[in-house]
Protein backbone atom coordinates (compact mmCIF):
# COMPACT_ATOMS: atom_id res chain seq x y z
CA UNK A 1 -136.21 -99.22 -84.66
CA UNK A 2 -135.05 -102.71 -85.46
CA UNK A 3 -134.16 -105.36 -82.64
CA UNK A 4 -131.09 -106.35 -84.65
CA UNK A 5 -129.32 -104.74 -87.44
CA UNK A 6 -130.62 -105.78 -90.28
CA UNK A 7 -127.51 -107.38 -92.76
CA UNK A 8 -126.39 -106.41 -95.90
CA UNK A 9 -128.00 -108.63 -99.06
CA UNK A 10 -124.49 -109.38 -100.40
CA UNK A 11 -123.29 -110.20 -96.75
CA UNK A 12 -122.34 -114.17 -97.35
CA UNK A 13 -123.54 -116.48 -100.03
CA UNK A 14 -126.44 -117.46 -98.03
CA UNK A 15 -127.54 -114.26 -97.13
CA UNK A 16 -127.45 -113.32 -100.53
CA UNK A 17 -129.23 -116.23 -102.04
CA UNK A 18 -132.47 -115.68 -99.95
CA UNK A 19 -132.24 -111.89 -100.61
CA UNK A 20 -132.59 -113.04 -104.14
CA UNK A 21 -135.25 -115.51 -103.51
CA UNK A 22 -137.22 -112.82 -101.31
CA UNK A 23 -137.42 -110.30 -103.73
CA UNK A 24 -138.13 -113.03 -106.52
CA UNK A 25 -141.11 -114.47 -104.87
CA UNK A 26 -142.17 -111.58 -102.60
CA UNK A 27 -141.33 -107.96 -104.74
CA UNK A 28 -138.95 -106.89 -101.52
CA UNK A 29 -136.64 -108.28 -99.02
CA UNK A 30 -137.91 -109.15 -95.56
């Protein structure tokens, strides 16, 4: 169980730019 809810990817513009880089540099999303 997660300590906070996790956000969406496409949430804001800066949530979705480090989704992007995340699953560019890493394969998934943190």
């Amino acid at each position: 169980m997660p300590l906070v809810t996790p956000l969406p990817s496409d949430y804001d513009s800066e949530t979705k730019k480090l989704a992007e880089f995340f699953n560019e540099t890493l394969g998934f999303c943190p």
